[in-house]
Protein backbone atom coordinates (compact mmCIF):
# COMPACT_ATOMS: atom_id res chain seq x y z
CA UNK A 1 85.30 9.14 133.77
CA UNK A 2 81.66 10.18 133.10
CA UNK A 3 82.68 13.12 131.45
CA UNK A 4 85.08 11.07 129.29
CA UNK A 5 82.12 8.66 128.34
CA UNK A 6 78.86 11.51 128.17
CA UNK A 7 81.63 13.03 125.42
CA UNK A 8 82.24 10.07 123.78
CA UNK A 9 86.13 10.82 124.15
CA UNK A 10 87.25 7.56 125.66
CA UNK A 11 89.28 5.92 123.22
CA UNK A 12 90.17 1.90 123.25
CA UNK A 13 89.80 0.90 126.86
CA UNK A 14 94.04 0.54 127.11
CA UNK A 15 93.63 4.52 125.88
CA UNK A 16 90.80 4.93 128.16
CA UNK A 17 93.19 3.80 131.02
CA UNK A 18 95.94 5.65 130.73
CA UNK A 19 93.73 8.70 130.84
CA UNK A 20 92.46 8.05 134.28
CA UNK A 21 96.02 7.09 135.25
CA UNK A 22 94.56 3.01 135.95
CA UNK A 23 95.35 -0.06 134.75
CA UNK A 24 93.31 -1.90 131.98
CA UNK A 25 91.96 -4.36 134.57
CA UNK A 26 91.20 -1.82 137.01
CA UNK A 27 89.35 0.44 134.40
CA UNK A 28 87.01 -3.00 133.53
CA UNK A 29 86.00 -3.70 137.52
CA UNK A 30 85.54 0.30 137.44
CA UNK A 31 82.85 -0.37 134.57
CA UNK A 32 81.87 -3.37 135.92
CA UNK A 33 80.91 -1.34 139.19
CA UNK A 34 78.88 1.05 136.63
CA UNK A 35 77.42 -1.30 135.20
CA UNK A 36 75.82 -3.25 138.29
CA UNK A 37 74.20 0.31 139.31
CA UNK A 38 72.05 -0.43 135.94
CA UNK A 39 74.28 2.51 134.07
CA UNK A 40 74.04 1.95 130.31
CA UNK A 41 77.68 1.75 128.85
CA UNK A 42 78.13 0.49 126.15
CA UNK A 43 81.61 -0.39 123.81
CA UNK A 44 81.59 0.94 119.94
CA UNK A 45 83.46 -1.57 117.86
CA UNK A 46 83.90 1.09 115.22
CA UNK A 47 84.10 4.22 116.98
CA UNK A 48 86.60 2.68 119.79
CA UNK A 49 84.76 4.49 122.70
CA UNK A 50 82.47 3.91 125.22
CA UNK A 51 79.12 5.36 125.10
CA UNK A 52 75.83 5.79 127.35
């Protein structure tokens, strides 16, 4: 996942999902997880990825 997301090779989150073999809402309270630990992750509109 942090490899993924460092290489800004993520894709839409459903894209994102399938990579790591989850489901959408699994791959959100993943991120949501990040998130609390203060990670910056961010969502590009335009590129479709997710981004620190």
């Amino acid at each position: 996942m942090h490899k993924l997301i460092v290489s800004e090779n993520t894709g839409a989150p459903s894209v994102f999902a399938r990579k790591l073999s989850l489901s959408r809402s699994q791959l959100y309270n993943e991120l949501e997880v990040i998130k609390e630990l203060d990670a910056p992750v961010k969502y590009c509109k335009k590129k479709r990825n997710l981004f620190l």
